[in-house]
N, C-alpha and C. Protein backbone atom coordinates (compact mmCIF):
# COMPACT_ATOMS: atom_id res chain seq x y z
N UNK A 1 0.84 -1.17 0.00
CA UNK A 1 0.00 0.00 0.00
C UNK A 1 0.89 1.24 0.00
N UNK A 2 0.90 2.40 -0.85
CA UNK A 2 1.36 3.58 -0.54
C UNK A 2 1.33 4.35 0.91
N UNK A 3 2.01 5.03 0.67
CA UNK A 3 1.90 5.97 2.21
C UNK A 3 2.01 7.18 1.22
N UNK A 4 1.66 8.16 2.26
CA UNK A 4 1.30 9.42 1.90
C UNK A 4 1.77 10.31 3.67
N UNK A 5 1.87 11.55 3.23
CA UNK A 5 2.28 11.97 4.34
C UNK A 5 1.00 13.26 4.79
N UNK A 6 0.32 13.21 5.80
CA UNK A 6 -0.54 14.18 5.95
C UNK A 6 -0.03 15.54 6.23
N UNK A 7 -0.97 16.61 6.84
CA UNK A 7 -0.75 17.73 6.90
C UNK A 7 0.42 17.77 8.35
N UNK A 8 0.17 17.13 9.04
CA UNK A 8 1.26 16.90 10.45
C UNK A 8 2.73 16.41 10.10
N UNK A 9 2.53 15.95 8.57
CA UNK A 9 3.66 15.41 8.36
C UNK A 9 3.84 13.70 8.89
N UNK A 10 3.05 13.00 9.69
CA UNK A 10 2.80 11.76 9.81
C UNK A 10 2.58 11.01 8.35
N UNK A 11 3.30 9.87 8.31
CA UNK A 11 2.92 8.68 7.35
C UNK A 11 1.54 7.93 7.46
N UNK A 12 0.60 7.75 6.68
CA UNK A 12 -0.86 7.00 6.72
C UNK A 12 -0.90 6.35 5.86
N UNK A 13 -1.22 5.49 5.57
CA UNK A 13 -1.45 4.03 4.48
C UNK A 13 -2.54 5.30 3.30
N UNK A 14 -2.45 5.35 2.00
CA UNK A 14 -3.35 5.87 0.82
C UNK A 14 -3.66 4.48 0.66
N UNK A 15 -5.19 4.65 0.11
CA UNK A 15 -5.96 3.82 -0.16
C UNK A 15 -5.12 3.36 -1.54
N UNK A 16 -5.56 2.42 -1.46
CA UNK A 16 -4.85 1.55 -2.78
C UNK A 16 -5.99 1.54 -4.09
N UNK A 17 -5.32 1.75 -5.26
CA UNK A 17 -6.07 1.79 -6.35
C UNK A 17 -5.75 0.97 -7.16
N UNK A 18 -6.88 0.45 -7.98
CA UNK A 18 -6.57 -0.89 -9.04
C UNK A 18 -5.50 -0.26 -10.25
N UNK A 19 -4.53 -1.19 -10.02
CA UNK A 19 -3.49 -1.12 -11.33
C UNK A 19 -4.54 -1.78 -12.76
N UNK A 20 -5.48 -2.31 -12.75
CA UNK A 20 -5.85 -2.88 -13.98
C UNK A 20 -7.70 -3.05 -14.06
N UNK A 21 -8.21 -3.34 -14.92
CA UNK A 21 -9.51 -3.62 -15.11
C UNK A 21 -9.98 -4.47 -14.07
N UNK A 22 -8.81 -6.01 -13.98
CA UNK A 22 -9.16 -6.79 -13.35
C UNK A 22 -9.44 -6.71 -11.98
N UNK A 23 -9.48 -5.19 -11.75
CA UNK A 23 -9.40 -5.19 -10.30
C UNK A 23 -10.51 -4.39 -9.83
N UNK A 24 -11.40 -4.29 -10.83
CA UNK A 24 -12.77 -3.46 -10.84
C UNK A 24 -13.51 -4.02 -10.03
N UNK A 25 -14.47 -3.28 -9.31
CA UNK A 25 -15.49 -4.23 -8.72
C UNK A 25 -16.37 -4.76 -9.70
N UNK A 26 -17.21 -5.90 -9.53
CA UNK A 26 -18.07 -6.47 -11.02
C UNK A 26 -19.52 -6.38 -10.62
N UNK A 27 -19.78 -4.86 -9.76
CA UNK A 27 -20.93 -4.36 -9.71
C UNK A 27 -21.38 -3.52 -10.90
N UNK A 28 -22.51 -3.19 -10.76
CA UNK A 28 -22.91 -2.33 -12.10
C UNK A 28 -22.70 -0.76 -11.46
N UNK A 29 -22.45 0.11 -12.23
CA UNK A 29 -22.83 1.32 -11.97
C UNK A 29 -22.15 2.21 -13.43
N UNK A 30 -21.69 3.13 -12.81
CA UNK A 30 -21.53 4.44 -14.40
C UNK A 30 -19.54 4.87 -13.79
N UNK A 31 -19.09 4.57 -15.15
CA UNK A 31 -17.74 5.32 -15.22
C UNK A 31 -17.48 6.54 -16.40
N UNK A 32 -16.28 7.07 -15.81
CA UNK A 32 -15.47 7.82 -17.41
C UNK A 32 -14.67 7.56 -17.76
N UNK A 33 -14.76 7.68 -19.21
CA UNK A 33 -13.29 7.24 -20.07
C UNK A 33 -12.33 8.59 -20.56
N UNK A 34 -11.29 8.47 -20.06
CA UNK A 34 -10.49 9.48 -20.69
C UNK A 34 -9.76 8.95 -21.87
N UNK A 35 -10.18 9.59 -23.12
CA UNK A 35 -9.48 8.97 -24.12
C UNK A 35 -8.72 9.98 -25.00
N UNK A 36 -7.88 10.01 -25.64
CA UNK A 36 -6.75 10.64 -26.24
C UNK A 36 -6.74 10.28 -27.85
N UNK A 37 -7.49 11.40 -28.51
CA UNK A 37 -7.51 10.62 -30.06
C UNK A 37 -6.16 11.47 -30.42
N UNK A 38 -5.31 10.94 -31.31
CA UNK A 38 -3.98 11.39 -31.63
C UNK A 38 -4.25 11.99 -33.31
N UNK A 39 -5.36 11.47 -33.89
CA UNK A 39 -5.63 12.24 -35.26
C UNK A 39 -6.96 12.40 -35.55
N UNK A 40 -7.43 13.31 -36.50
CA UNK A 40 -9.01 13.12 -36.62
C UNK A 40 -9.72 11.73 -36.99
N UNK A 41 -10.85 11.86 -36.70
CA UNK A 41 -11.31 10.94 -36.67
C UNK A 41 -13.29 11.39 -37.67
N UNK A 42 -13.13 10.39 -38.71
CA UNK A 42 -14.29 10.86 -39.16
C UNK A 42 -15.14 9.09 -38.91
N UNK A 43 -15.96 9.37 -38.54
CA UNK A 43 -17.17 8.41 -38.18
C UNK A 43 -18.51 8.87 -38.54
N UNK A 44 -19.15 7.54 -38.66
CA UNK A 44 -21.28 7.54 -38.97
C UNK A 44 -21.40 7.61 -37.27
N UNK A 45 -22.35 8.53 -36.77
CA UNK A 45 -23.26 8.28 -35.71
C UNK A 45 -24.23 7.72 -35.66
N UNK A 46 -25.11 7.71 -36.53
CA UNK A 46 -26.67 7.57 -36.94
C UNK A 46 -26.65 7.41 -38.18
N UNK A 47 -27.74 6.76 -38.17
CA UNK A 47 -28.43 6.24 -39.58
C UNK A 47 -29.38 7.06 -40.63
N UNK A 48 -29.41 8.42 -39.54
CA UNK A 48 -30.30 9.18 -39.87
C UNK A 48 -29.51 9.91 -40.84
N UNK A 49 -29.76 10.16 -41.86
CA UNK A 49 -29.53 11.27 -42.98
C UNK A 49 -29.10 12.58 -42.97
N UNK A 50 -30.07 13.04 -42.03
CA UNK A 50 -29.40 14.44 -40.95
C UNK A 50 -28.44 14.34 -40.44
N UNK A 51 -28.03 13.23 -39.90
CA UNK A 51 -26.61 13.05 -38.78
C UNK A 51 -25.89 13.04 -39.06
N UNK A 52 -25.82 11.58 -40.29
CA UNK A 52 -24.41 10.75 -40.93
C UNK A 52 -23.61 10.89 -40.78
N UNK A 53 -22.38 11.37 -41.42
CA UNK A 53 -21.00 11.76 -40.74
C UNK A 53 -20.57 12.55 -39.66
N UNK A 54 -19.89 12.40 -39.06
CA UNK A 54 -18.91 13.34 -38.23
C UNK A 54 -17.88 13.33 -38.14
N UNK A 55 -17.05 14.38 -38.06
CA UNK A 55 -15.63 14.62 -37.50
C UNK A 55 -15.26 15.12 -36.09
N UNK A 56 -13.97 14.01 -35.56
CA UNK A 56 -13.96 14.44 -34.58
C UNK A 56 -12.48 15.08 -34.31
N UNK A 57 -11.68 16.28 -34.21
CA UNK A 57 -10.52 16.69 -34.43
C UNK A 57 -9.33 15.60 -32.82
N UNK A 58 -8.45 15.69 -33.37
CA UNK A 58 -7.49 15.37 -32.66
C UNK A 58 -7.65 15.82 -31.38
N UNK A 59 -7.73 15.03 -30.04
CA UNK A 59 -7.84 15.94 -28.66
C UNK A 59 -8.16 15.05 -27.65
N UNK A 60 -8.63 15.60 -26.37
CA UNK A 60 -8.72 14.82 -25.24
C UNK A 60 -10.10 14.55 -25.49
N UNK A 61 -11.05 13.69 -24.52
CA UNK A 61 -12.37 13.37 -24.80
C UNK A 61 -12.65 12.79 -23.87
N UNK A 62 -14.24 12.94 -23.01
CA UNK A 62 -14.39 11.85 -21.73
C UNK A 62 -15.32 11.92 -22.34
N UNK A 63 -15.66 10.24 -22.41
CA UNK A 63 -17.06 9.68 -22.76
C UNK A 63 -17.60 8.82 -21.00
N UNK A 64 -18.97 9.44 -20.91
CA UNK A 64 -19.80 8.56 -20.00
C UNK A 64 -20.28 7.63 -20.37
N UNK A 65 -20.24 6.23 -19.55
CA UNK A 65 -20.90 5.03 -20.09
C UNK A 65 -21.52 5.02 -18.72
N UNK A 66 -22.43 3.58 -18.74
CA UNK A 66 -22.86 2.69 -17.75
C UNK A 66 -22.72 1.25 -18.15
N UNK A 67 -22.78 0.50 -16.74
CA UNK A 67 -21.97 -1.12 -17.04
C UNK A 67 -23.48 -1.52 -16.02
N UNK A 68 -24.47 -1.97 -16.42
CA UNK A 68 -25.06 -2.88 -15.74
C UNK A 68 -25.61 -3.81 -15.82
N UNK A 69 -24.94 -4.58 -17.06
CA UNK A 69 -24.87 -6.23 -17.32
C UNK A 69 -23.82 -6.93 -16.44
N UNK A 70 -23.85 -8.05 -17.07
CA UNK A 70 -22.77 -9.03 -16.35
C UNK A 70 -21.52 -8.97 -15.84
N UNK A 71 -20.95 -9.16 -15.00
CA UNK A 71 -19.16 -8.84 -14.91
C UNK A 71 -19.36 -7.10 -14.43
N UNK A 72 -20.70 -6.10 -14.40
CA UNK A 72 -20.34 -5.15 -14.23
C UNK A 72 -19.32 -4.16 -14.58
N UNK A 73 -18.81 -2.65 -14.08
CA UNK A 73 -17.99 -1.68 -13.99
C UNK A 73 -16.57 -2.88 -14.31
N UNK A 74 -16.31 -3.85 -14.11
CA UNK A 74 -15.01 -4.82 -14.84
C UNK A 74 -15.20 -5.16 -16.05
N UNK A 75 -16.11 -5.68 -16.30
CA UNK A 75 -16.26 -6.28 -18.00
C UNK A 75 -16.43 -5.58 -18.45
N UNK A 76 -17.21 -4.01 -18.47
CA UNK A 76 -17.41 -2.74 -19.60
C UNK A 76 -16.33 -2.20 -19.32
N UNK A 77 -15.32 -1.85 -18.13
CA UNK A 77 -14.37 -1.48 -18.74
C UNK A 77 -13.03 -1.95 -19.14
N UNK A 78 -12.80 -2.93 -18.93
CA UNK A 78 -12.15 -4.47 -19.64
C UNK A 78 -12.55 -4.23 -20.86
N UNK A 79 -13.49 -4.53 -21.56
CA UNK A 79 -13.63 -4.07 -22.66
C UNK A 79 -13.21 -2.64 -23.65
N UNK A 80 -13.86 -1.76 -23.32
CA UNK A 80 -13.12 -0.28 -23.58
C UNK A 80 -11.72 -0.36 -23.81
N UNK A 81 -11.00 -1.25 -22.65
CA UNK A 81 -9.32 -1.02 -22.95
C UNK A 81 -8.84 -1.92 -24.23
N UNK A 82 -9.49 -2.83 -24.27
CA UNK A 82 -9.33 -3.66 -25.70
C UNK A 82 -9.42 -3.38 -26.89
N UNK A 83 -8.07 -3.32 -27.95
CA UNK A 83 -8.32 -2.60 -28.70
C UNK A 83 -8.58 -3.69 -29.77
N UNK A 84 -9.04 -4.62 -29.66
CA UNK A 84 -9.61 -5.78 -30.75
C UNK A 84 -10.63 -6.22 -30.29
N UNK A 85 -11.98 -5.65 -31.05
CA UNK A 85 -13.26 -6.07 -30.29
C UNK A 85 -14.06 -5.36 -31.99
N UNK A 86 -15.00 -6.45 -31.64
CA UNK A 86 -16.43 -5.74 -32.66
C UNK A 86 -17.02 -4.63 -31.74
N UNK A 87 -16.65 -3.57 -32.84
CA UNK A 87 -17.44 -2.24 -32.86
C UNK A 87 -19.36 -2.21 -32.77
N UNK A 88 -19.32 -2.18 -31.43
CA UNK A 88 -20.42 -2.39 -31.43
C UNK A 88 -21.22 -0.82 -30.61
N UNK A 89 -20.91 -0.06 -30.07
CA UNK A 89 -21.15 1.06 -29.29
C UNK A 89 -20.15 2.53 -30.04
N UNK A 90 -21.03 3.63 -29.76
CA UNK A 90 -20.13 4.67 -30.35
C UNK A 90 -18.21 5.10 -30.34
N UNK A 91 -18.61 4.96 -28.91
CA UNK A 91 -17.59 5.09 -28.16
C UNK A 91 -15.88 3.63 -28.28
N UNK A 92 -16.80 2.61 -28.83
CA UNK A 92 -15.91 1.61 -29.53
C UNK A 92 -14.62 2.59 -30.95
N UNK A 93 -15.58 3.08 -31.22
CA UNK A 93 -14.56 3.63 -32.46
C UNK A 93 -13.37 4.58 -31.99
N UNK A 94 -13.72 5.54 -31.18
CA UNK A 94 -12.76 6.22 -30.33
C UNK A 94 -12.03 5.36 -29.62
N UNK A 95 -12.11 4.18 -29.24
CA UNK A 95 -11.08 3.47 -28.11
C UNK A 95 -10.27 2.13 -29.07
N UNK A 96 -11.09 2.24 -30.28
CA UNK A 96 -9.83 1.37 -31.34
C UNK A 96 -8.82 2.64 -32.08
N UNK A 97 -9.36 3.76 -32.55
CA UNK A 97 -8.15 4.48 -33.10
C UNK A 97 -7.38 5.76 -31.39
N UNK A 98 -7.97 5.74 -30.43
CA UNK A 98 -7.71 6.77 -29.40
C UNK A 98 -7.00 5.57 -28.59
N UNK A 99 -6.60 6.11 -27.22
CA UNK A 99 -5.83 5.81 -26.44
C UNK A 99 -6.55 5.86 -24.82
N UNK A 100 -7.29 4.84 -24.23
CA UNK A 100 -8.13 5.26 -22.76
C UNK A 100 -6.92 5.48 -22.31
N UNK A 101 -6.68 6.82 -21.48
CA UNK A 101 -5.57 7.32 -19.79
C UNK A 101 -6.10 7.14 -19.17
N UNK A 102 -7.03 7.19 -18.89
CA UNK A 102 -7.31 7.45 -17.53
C UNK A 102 -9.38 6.80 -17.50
N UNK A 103 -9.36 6.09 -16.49
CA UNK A 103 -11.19 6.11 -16.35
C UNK A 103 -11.59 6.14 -14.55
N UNK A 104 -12.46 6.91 -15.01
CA UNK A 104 -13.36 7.16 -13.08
C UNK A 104 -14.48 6.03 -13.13
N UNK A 105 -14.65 5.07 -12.37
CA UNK A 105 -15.47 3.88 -12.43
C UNK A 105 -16.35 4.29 -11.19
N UNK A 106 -17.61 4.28 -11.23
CA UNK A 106 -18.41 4.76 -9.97
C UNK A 106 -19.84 3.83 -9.90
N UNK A 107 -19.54 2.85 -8.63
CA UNK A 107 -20.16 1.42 -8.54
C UNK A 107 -21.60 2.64 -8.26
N UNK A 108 -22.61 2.12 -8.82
CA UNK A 108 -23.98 2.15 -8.27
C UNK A 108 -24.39 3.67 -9.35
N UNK A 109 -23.66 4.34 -9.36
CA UNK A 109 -23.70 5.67 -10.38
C UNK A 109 -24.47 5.35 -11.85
N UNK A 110 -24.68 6.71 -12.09
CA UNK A 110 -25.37 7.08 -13.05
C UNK A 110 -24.50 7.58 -14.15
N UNK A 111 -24.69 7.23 -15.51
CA UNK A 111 -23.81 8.16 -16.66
C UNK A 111 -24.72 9.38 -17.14
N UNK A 112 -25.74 9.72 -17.03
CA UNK A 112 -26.30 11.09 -16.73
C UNK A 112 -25.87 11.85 -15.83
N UNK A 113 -25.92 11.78 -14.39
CA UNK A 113 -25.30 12.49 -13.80
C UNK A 113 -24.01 12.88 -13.91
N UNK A 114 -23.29 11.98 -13.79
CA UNK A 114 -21.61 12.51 -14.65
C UNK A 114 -21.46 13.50 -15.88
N UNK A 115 -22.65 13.07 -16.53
CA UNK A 115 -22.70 14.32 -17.55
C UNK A 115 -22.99 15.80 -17.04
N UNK A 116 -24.18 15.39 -16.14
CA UNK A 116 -24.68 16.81 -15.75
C UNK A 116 -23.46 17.57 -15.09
N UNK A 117 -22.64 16.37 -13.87
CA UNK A 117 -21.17 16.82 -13.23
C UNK A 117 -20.74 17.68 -14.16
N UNK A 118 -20.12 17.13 -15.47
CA UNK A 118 -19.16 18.02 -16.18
C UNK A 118 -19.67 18.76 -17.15
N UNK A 119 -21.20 19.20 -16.76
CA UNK A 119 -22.12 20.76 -17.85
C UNK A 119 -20.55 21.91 -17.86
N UNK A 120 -20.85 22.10 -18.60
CA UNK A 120 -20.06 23.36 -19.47
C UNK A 120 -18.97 22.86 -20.13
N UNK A 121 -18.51 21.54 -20.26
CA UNK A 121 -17.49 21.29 -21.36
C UNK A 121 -17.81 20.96 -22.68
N UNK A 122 -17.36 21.40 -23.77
CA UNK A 122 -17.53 21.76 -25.11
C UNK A 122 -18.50 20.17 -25.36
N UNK A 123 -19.63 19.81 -26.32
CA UNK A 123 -20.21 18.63 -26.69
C UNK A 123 -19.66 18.51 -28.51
N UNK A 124 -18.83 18.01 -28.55
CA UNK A 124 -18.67 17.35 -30.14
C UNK A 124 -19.10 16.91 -30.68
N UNK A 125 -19.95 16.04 -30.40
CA UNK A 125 -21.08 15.44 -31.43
C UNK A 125 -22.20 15.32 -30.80
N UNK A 126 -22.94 16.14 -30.79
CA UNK A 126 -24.85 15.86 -30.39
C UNK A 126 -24.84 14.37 -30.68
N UNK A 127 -25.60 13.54 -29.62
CA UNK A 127 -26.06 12.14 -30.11
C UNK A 127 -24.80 11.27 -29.60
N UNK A 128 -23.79 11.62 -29.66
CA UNK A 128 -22.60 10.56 -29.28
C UNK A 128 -22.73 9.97 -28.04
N UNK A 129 -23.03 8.19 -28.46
CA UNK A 129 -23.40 7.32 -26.96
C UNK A 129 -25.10 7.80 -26.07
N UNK A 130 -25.43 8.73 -26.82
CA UNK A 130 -26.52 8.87 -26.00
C UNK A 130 -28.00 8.79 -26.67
N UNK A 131 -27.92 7.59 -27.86
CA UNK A 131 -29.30 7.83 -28.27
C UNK A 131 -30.49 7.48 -27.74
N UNK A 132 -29.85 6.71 -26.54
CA UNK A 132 -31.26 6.03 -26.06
C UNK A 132 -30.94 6.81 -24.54
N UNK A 133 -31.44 8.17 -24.65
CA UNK A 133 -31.18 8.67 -23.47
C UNK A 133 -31.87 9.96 -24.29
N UNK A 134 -33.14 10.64 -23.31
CA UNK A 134 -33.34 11.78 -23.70
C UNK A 134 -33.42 13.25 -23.28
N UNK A 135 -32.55 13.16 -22.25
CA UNK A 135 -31.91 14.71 -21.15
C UNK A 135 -30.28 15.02 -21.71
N UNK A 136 -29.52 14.39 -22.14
CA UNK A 136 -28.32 14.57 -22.42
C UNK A 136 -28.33 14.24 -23.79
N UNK A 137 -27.57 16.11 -24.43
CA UNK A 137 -27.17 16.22 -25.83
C UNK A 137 -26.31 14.98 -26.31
N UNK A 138 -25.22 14.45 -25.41
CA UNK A 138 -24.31 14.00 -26.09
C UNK A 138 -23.66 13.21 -24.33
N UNK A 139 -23.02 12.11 -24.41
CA UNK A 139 -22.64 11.31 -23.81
C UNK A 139 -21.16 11.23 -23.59
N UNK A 140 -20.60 12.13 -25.01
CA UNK A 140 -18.96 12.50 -25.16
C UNK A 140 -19.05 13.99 -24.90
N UNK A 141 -18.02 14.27 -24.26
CA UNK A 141 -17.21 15.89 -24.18
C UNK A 141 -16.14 16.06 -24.72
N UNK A 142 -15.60 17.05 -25.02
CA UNK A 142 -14.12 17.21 -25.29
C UNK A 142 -13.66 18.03 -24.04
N UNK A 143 -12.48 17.49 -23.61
CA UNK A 143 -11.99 17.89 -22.12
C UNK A 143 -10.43 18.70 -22.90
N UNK A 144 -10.90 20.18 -22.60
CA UNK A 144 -9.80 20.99 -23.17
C UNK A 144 -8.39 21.23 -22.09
N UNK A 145 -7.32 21.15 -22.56
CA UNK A 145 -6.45 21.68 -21.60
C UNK A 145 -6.41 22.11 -20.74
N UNK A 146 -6.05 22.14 -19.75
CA UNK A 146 -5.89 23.22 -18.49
C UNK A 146 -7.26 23.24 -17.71
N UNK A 147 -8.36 22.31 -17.86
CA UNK A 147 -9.54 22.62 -17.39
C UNK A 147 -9.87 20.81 -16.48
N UNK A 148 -9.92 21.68 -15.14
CA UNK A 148 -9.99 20.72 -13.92
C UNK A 148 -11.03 20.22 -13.81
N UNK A 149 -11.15 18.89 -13.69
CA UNK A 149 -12.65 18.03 -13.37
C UNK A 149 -12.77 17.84 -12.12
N UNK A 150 -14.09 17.67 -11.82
CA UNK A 150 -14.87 17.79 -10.40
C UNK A 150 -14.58 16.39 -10.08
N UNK A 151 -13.93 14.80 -10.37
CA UNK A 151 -14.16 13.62 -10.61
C UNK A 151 -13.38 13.18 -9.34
N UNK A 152 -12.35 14.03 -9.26
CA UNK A 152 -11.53 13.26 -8.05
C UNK A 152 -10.25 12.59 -9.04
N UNK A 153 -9.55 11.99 -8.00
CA UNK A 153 -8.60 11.30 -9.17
C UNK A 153 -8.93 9.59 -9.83
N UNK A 154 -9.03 9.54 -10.93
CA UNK A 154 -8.98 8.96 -11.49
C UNK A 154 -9.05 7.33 -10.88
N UNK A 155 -9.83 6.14 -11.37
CA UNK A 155 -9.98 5.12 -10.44
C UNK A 155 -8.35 3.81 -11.06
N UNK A 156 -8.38 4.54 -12.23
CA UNK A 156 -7.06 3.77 -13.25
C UNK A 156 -6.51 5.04 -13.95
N UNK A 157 -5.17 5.02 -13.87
CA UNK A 157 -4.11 5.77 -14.80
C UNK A 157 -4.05 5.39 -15.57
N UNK A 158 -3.86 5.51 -17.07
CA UNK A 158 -3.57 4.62 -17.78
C UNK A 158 -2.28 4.91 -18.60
N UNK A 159 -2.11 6.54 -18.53
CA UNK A 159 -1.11 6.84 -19.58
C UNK A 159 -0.39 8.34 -19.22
């Protein structure tokens, strides 16, 4: 276990954090993905005619999910880190050409609320991850430089 040194300057055990997926709890609840696309990225959202393409420029990005099938907050995000998987979710396409750093895993949580958490960061694609959801524009943000999240630190580092 780490130590950490408090404000007295005394040594205290820091809570220990999972080095890996496998160390997720395999309850259901809502995480974030910090992902790192390194070039643009043009993708279909929708089927709809109006929608069809998008571009997404080179940059940081937190997408909200929820895990409350099987294996829970471990198997959805076990998955996410895999970069050989059928594209089956929006957010699949960003995590085969992007890079997850970092994800906040929050057992029993909501991926709406996490959205509402981080209101005022830029939305890149209306509709992204959130079609079957009808209070939230978009399910992805773009997380700009220099701009601090309310999340706490991170439940996995990744990069």
């Amino acid at each position: 276990m780490a130590r950490r040194r408090g404000r007295t300057g005394a040594a205290h055990a820091a809570p220990a954090r999972p080095a890996r997926a496998s160390q997720l709890p395999d309850c259901g609840g809502a995480y974030v993905l910090a992902i790192a696309l390194p070039a643009t990225l043009r993708m279909t959202i929708s089927r709809r005619a109006d929608r069809g393409a998008a571009v997404l420029p080179a940059g940081r990005y937190l997408y909200c999910g929820s895990a409350r099938g099987p294996g829970g907050l471990r198997a959805r995000i076990a998955r996410h880190l895999r970069r050989r998987k059928t594209l089956r979710w929006h957010v699949d396409r960003l995590t085969t050409r992007g890079r997850v750093v970092a994800v906040w895993a929050i057992p029993d949580g909501d991926e709406c609320a996490l959205v509402a958490s981080l209101a005022g960061l830029p939305v890149p694609l209306p509709g992204f991850g959130s079609s079957d959801c009808r209070g939230c524009a978009s399910h992805l943000l773009a997380w700009p430089d220099g701009v601090d999240l309310p999340l706490g630190p991170p439940t996995l580092r990744l990069g």
